[in-house]
N, C-alpha and C. Protein backbone atom coordinates (compact mmCIF):
# COMPACT_ATOMS: atom_id res chain seq x y z
N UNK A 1 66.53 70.89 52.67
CA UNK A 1 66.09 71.97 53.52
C UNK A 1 66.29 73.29 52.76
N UNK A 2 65.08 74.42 52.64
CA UNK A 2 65.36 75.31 52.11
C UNK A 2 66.34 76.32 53.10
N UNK A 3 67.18 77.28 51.94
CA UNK A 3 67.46 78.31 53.09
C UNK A 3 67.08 78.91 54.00
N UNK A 4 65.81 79.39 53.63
CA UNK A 4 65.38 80.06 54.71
C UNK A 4 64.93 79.19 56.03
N UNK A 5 65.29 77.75 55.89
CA UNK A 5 64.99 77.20 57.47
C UNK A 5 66.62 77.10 57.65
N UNK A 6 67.54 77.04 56.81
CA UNK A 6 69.29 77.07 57.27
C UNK A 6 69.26 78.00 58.23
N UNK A 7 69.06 79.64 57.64
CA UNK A 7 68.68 80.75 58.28
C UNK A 7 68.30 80.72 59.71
N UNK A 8 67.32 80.27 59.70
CA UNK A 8 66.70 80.32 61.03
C UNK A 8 67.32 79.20 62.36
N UNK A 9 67.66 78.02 61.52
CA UNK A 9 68.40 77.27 62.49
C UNK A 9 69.50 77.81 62.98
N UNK A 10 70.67 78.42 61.77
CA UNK A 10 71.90 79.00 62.09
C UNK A 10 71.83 80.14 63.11
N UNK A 11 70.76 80.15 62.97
CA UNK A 11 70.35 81.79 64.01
C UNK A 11 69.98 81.44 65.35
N UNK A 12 69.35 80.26 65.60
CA UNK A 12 68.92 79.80 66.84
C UNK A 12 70.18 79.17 67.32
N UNK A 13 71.41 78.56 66.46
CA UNK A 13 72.71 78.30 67.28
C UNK A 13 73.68 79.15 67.62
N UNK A 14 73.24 79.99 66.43
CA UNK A 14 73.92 81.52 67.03
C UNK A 14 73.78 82.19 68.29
N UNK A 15 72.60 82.44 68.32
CA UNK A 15 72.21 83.00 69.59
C UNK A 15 72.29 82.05 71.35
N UNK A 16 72.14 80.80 70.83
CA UNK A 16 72.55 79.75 72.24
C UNK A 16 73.56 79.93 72.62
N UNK A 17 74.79 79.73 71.34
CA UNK A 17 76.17 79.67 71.83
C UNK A 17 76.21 81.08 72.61
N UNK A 18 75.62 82.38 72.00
CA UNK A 18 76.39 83.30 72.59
C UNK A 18 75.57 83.79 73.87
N UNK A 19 74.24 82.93 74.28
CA UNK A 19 73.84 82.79 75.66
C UNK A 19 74.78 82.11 75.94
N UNK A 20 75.13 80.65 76.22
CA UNK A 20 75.97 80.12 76.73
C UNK A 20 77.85 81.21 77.67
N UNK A 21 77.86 81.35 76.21
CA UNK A 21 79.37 82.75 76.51
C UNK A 21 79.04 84.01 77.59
N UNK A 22 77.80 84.49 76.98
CA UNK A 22 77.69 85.32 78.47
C UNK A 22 77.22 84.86 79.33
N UNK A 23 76.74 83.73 80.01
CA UNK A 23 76.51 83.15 80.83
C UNK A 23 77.93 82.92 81.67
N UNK A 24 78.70 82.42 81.16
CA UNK A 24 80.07 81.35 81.57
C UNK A 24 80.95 83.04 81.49
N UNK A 25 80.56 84.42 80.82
CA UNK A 25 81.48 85.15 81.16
C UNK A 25 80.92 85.91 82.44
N UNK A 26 80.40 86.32 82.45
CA UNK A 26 79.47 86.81 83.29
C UNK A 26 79.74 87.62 84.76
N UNK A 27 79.89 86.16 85.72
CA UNK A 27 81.02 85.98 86.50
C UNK A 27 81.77 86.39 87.05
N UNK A 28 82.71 86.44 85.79
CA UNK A 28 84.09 86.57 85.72
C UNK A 28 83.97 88.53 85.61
N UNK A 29 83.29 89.25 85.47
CA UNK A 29 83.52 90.52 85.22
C UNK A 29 82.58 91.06 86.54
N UNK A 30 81.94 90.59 86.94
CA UNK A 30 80.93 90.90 88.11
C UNK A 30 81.84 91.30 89.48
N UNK A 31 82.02 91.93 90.05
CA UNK A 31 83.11 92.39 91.29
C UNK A 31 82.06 91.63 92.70
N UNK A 32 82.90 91.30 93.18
CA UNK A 32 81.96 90.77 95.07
C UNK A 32 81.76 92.20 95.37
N UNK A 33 80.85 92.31 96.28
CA UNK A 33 80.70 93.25 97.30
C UNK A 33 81.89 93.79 97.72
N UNK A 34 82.64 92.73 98.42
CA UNK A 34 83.88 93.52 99.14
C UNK A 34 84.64 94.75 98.45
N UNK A 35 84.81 93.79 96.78
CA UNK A 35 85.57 95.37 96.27
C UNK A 35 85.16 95.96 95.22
N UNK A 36 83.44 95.85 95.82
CA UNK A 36 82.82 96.96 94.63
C UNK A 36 83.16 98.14 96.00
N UNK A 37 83.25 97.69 97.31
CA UNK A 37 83.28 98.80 98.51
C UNK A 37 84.72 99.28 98.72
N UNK A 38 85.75 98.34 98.52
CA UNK A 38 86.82 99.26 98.54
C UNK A 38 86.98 100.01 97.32
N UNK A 39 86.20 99.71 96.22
CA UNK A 39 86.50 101.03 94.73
C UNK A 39 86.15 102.20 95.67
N UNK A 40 84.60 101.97 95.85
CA UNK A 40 84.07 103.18 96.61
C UNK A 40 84.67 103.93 97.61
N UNK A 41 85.33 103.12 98.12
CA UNK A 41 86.08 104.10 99.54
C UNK A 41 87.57 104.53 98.89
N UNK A 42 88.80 104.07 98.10
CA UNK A 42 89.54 104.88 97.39
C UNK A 42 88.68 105.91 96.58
N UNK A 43 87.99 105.70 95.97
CA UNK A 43 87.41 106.86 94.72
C UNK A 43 87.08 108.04 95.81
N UNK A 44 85.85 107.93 96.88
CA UNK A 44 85.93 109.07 97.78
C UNK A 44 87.39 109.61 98.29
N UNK A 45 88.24 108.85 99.06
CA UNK A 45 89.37 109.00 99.38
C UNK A 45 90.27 109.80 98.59
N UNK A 46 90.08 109.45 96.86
CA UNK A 46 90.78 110.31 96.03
C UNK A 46 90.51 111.70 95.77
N UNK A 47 88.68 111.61 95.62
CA UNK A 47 88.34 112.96 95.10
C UNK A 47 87.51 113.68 95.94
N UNK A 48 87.59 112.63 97.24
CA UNK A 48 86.72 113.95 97.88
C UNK A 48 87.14 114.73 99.17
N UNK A 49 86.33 115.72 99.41
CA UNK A 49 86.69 116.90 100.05
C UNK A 49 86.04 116.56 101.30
N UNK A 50 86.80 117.36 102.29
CA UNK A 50 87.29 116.87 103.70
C UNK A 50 86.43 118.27 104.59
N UNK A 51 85.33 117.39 105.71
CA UNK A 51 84.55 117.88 106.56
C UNK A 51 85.29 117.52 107.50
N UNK A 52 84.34 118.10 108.76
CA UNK A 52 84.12 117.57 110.25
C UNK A 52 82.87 116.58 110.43
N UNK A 53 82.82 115.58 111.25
CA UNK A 53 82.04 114.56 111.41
C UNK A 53 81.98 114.42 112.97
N UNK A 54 81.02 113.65 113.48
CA UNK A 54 81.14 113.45 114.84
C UNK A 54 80.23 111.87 114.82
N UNK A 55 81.55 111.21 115.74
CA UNK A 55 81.12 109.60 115.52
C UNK A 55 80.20 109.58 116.71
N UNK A 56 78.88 109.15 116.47
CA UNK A 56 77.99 108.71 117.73
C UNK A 56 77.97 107.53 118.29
N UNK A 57 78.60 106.71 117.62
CA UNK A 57 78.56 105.00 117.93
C UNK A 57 79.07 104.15 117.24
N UNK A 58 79.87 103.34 117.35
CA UNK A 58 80.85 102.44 116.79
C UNK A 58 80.90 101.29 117.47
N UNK A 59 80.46 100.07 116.61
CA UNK A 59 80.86 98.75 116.92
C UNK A 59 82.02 97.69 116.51
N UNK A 60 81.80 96.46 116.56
CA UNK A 60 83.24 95.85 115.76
C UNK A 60 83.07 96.16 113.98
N UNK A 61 81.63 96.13 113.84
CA UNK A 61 81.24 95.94 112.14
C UNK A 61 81.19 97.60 111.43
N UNK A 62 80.69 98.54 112.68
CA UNK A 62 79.74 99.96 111.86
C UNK A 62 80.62 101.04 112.73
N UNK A 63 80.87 101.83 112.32
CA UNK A 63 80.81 103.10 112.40
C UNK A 63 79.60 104.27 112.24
N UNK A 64 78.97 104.98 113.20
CA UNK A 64 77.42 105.76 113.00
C UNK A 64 78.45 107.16 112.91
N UNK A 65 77.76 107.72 111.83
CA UNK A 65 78.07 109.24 112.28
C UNK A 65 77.49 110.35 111.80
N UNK A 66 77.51 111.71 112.24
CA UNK A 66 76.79 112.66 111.70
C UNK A 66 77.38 113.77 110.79
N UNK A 67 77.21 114.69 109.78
CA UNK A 67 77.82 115.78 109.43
C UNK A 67 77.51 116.25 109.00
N UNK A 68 77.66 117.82 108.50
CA UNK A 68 76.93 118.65 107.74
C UNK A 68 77.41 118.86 106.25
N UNK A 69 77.18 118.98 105.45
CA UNK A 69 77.62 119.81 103.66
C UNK A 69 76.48 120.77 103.43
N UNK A 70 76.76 122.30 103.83
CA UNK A 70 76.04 123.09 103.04
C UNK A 70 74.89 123.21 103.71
N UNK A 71 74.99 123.16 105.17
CA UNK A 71 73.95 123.42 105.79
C UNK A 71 72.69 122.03 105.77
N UNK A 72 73.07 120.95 105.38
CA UNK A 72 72.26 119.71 104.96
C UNK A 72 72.90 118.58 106.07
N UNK A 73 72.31 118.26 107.31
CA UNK A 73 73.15 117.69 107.50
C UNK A 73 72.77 116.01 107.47
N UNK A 74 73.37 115.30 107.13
CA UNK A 74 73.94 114.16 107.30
C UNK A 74 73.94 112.80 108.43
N UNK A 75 73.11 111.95 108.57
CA UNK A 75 73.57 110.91 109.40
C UNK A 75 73.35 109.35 108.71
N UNK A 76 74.57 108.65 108.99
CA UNK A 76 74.77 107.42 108.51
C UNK A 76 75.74 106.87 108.85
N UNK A 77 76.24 105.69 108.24
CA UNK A 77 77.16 104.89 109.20
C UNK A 77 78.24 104.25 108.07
N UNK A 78 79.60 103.70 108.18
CA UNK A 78 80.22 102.90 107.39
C UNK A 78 80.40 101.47 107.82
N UNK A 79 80.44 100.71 107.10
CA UNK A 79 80.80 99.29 107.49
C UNK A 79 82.32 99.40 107.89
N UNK A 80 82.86 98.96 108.27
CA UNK A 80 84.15 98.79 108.90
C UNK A 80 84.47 97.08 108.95
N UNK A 81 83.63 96.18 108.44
CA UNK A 81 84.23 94.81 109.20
C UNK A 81 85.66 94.69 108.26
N UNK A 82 85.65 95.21 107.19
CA UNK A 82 87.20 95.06 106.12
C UNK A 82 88.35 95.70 106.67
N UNK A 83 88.04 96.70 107.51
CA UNK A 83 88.96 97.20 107.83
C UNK A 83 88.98 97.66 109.60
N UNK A 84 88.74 96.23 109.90
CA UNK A 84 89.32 96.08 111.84
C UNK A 84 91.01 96.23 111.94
N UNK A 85 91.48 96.10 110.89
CA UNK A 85 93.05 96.20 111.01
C UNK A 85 93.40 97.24 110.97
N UNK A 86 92.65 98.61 110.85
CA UNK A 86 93.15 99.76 110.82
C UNK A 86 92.56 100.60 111.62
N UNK A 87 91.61 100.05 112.60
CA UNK A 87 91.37 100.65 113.79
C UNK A 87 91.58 100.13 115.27
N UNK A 88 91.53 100.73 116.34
CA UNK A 88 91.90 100.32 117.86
C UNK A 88 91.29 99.07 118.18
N UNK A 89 91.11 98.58 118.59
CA UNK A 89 90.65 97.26 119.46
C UNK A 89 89.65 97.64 119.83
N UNK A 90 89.35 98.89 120.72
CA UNK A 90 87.67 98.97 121.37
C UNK A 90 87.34 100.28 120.12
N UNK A 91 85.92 99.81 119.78
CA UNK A 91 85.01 100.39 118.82
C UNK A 91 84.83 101.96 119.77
N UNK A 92 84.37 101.46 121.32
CA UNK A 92 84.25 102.75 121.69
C UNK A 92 85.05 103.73 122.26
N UNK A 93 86.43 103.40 121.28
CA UNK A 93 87.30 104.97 121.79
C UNK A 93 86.98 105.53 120.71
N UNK A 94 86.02 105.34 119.54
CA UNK A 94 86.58 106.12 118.44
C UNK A 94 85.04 107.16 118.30
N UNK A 95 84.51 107.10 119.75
CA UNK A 95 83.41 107.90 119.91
C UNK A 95 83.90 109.58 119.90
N UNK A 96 83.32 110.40 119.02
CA UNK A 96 83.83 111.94 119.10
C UNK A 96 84.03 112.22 117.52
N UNK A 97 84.85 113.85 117.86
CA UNK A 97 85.01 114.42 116.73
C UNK A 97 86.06 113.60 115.86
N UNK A 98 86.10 113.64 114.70
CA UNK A 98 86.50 113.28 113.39
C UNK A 98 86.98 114.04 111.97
N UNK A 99 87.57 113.52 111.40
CA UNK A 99 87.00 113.97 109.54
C UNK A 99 86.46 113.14 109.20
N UNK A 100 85.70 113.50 107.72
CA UNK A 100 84.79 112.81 106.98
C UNK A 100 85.37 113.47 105.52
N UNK A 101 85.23 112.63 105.03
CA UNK A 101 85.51 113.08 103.28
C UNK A 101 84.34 112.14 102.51
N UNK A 102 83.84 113.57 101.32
CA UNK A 102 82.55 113.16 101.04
C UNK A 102 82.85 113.42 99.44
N UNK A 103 82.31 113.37 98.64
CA UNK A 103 82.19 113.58 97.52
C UNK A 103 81.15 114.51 96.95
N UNK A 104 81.94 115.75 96.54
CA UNK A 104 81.06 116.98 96.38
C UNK A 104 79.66 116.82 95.52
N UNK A 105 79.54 116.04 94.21
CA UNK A 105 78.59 116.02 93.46
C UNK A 105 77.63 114.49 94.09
N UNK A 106 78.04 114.34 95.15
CA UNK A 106 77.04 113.17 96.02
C UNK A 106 77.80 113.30 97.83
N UNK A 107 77.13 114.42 97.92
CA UNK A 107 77.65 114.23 99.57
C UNK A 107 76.88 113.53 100.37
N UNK A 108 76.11 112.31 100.36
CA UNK A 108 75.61 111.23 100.72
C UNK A 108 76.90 110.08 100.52
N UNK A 109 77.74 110.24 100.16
CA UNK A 109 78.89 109.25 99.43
C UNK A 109 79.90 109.29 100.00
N UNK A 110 80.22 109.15 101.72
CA UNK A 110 81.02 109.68 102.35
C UNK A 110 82.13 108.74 103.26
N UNK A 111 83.05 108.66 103.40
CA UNK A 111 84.05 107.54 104.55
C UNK A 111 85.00 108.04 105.61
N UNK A 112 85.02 107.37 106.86
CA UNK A 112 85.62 108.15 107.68
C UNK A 112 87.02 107.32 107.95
N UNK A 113 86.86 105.77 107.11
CA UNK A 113 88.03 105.64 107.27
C UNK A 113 88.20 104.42 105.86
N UNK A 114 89.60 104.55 105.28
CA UNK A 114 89.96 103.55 104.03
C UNK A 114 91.13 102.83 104.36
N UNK A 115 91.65 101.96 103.13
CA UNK A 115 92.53 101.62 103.46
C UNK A 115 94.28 102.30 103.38
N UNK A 116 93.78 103.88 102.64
CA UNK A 116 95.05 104.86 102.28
C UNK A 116 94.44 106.02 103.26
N UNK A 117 93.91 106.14 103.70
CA UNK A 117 93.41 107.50 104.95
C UNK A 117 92.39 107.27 106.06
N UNK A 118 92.35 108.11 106.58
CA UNK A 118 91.68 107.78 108.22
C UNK A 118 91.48 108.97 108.83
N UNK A 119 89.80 109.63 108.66
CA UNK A 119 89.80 110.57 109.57
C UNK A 119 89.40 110.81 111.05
N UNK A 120 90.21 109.98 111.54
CA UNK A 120 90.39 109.85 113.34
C UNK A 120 90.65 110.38 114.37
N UNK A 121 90.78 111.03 115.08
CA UNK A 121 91.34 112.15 115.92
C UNK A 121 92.32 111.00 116.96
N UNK A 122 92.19 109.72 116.59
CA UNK A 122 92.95 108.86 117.92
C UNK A 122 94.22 108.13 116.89
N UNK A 123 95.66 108.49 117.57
CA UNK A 123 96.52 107.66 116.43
C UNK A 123 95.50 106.13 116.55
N UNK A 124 96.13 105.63 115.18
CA UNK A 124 96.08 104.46 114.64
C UNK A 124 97.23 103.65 113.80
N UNK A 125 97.38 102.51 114.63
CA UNK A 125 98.81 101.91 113.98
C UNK A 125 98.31 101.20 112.31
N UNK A 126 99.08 101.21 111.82
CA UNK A 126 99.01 100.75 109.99
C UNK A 126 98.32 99.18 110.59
N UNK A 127 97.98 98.29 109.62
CA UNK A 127 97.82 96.50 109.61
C UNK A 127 99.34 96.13 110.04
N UNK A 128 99.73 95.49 110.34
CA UNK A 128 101.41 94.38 110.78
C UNK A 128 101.82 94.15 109.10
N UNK A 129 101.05 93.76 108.16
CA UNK A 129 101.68 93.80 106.61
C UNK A 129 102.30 95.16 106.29
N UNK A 130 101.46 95.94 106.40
CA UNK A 130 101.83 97.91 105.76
C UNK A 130 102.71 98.21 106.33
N UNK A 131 103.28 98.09 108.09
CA UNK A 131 104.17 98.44 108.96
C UNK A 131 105.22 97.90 108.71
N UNK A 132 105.45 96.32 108.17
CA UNK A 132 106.48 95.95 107.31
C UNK A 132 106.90 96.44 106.14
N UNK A 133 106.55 96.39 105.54
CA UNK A 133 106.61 97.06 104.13
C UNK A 133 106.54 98.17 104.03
N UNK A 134 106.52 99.25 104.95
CA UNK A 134 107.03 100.73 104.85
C UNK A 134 108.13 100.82 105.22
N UNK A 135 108.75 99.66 106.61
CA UNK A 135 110.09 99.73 107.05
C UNK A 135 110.58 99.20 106.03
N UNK A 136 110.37 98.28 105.53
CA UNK A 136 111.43 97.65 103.90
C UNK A 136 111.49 98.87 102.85
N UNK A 137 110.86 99.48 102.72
CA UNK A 137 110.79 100.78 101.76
C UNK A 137 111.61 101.69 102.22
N UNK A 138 112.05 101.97 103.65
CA UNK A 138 112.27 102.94 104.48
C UNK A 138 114.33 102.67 104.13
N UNK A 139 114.11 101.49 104.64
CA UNK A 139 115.66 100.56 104.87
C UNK A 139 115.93 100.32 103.32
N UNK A 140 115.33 100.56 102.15
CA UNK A 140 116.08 100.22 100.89
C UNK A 140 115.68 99.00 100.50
N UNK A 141 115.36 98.06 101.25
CA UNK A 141 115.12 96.45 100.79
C UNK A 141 113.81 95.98 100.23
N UNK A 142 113.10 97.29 99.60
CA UNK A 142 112.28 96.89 98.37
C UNK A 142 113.07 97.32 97.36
């Protein structure tokens, strides 16, 4: 076999194997939904800046709400089914005024509630895990 068909074979196993590798890696670097949405709701949570909102409607899954940035205003909704543990039992007490924190260079990019903040006007008790583990933090026994 001349080289130049070595060449070309070595090149066609080259390139399989390293389909194969990104195939089988692939996967493994790809995030679910769930926490490509909690990045999104810490990252707002971290860097963004804090409105008034007014919730029009809330179910077990959505949160609807309205707000203004800059005279532009705003209506849309958050998913909430990740985080039923950090709100009341009935969807519709959490009808009314609010905060909203949005993200200045995308104020379309906005959450009214995460798993480190909550802009609610109604207390809200932590999940039964967090409420433990703040009293263990509290008492020394972390």
């Amino acid at each position: 076999m001349s080289s130049g068909w070595q060449l070309v074979l070595l090149s066609i196993v080259a390139l399989a194997i390293i389909a194969i590798g990104v195939k089988l890696l692939l996967p493994l670097v790809r995030k679910n939904p769930e926490k490509r949405e909690r990045k999104r709701r810490l990252l707002v949570n971290r860097q963004g800046r804090l409105g008034d909102a007014m919730i029009t409607e809330a179910s077990d899954s959505t949160i609807y709400y309205v707000y203004s940035v800059r005279g532009v205003q705003y209506e849309t909704s958050q998913d909430i089914t990740w985080l039923r543990d950090y709100l009341p039992a009935e969807p519709a007490k959490l009808i009314g005024q609010a905060h909203v924190k949005y993200l200045v260079n995308s104020p379309t990019n906005s959450i009214l509630v995460c798993e480190e903040w909550n802009g609610l006007r109604i207390p809200v008790k932590p999940p039964a895990s967090e409420a433990a583990r703040s009293t263990s933090t509290r008492h020394g026994l972390n």
